[in-house]
Protein backbone atom coordinates (compact mmCIF):
# COMPACT_ATOMS: atom_id res chain seq x y z
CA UNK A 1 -30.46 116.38 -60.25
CA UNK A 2 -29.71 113.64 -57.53
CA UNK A 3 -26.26 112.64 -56.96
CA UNK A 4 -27.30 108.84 -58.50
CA UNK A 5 -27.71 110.33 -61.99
CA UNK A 6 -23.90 111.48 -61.84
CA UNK A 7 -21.25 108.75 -63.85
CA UNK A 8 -19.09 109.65 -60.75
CA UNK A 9 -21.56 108.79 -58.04
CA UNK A 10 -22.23 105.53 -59.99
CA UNK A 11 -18.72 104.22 -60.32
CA UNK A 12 -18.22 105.03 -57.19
CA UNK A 13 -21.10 103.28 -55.98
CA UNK A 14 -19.95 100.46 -57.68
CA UNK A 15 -16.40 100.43 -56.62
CA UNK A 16 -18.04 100.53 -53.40
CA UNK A 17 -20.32 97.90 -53.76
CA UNK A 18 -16.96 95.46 -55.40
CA UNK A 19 -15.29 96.28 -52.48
CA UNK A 20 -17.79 94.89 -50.17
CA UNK A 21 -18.53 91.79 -52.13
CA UNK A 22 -14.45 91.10 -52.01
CA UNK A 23 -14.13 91.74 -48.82
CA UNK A 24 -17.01 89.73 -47.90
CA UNK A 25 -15.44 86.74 -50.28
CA UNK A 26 -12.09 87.05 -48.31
CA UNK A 27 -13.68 86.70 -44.96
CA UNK A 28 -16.00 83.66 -46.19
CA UNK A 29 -12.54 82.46 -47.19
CA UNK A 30 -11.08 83.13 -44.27
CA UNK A 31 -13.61 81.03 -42.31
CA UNK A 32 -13.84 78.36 -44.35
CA UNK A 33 -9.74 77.93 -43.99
CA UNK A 34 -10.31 78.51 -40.06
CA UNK A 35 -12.86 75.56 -40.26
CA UNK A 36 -9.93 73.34 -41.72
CA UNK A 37 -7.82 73.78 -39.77
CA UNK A 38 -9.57 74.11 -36.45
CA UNK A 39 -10.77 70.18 -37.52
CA UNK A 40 -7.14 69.04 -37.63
CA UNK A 41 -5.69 70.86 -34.49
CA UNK A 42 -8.99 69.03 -32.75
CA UNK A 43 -7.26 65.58 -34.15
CA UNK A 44 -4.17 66.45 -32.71
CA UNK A 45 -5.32 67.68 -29.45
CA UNK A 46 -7.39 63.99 -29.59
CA UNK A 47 -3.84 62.44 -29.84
CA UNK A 48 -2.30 64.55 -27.11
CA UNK A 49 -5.18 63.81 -24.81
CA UNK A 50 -4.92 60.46 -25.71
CA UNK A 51 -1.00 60.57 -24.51
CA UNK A 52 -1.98 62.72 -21.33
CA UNK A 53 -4.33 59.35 -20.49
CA UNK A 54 -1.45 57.28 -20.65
CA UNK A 55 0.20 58.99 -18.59
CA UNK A 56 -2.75 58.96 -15.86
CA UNK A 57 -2.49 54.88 -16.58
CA UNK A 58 1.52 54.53 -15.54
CA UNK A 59 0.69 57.02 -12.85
CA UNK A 60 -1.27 54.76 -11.89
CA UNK A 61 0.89 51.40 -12.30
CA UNK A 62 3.72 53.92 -10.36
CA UNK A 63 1.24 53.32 -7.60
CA UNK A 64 0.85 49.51 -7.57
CA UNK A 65 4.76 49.08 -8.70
CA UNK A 66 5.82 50.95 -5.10
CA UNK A 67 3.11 48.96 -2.84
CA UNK A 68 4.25 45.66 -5.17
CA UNK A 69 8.21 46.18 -4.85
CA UNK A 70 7.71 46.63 -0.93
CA UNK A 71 6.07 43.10 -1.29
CA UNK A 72 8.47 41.76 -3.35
CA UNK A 73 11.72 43.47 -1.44
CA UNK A 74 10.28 42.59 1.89
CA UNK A 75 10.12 38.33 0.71
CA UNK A 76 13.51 38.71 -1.07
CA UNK A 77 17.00 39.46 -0.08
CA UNK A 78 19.07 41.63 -1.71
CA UNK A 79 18.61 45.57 -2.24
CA UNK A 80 16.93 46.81 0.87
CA UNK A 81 13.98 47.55 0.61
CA UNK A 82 13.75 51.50 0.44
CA UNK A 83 16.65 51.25 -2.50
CA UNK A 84 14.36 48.66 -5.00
CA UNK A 85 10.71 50.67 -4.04
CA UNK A 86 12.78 54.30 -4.98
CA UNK A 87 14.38 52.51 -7.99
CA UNK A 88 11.07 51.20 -9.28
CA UNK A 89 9.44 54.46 -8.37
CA UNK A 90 11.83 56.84 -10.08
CA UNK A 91 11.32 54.38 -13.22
CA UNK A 92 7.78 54.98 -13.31
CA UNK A 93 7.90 58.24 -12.30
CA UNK A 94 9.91 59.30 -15.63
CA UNK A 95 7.96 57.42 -17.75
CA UNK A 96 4.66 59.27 -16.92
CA UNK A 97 6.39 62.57 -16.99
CA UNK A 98 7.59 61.34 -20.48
CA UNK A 99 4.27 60.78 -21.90
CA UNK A 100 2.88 63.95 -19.91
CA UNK A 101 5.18 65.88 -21.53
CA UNK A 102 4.52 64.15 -24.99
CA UNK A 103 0.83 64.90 -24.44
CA UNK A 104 1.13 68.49 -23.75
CA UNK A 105 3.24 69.18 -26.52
CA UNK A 106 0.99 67.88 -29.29
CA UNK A 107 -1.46 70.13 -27.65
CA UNK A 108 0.43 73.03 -27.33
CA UNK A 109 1.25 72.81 -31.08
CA UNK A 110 -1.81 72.50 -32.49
CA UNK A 111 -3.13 75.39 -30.37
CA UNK A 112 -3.23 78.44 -32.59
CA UNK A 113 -4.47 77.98 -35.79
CA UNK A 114 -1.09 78.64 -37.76
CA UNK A 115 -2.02 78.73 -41.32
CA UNK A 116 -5.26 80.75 -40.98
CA UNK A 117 -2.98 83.59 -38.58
CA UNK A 118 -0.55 83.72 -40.98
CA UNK A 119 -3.21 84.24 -43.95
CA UNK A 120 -4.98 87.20 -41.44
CA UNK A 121 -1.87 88.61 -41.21
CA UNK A 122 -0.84 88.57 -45.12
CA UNK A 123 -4.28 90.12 -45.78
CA UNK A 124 -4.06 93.05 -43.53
CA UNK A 125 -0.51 93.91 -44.88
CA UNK A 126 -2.60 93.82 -48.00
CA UNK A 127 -5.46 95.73 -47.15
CA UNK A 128 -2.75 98.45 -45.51
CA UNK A 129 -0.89 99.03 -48.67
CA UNK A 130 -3.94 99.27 -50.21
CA UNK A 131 -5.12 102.22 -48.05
CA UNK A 132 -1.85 103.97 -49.12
């Protein structure tokens, strides 16, 4: 007699085989949540790109605003000129490290896939108490 003949080597067998196709169904699961999410964290990091550009673009204006207010102070009286090109410069200066800052937030949050760690981490408590 072979041990396939045997009810207990059957349900076994087929507890076995249940198992797999669950597990196999939780990880397709798994993937297909992964998938949704990774799509909207690549949104976000579009949008905190998008804020880190900015950022290049008054870097840039911080640029022309110094060489400009040097101009400008130099024709005008008033505020020497170091006092208006620092005041103009510290102006810009915070704005771009405002929207730098903005930028790499938004990216920084959308990092990790939240939902889908969280949903990892419920199943192996799951599978754990299960092995008890």
């Amino acid at each position: 007699m072979d041990g396939r003949d045997h009810p207990a080597a059957t349900s076994l067998g087929h507890a076995a085989r249940d198992a797999l196709g669950d597990a196999v169904a939780l990880a397709r699961a798994e993937l297909d949540l992964l998938r949704a999410e990774l799509r909207g964290n690549v949104r976000a990091a579009g949008r905190g790109a998008a804020l880190l550009a900015g950022a290049a673009v008054v870097a840039l204006a911080v640029a022309v605003m110094v060489l400009v207010t040097i101009m400008a102070v130099l024709a005008a009286l008033g505020l020497p000129a170091w006092a208006a090109a620092l005041l103009s410069t510290l102006l810009g200066a915070a704005l771009a490290g405002g929207l730098a800052f903005a930028g790499l937030k938004e990216i920084k949050r959308n990092a990790v896939p939240q939902r889908t760690v969280r949903e990892l981490e419920r199943d192996r408590d799951m599978v754990r108490e299960r092995m008890k």
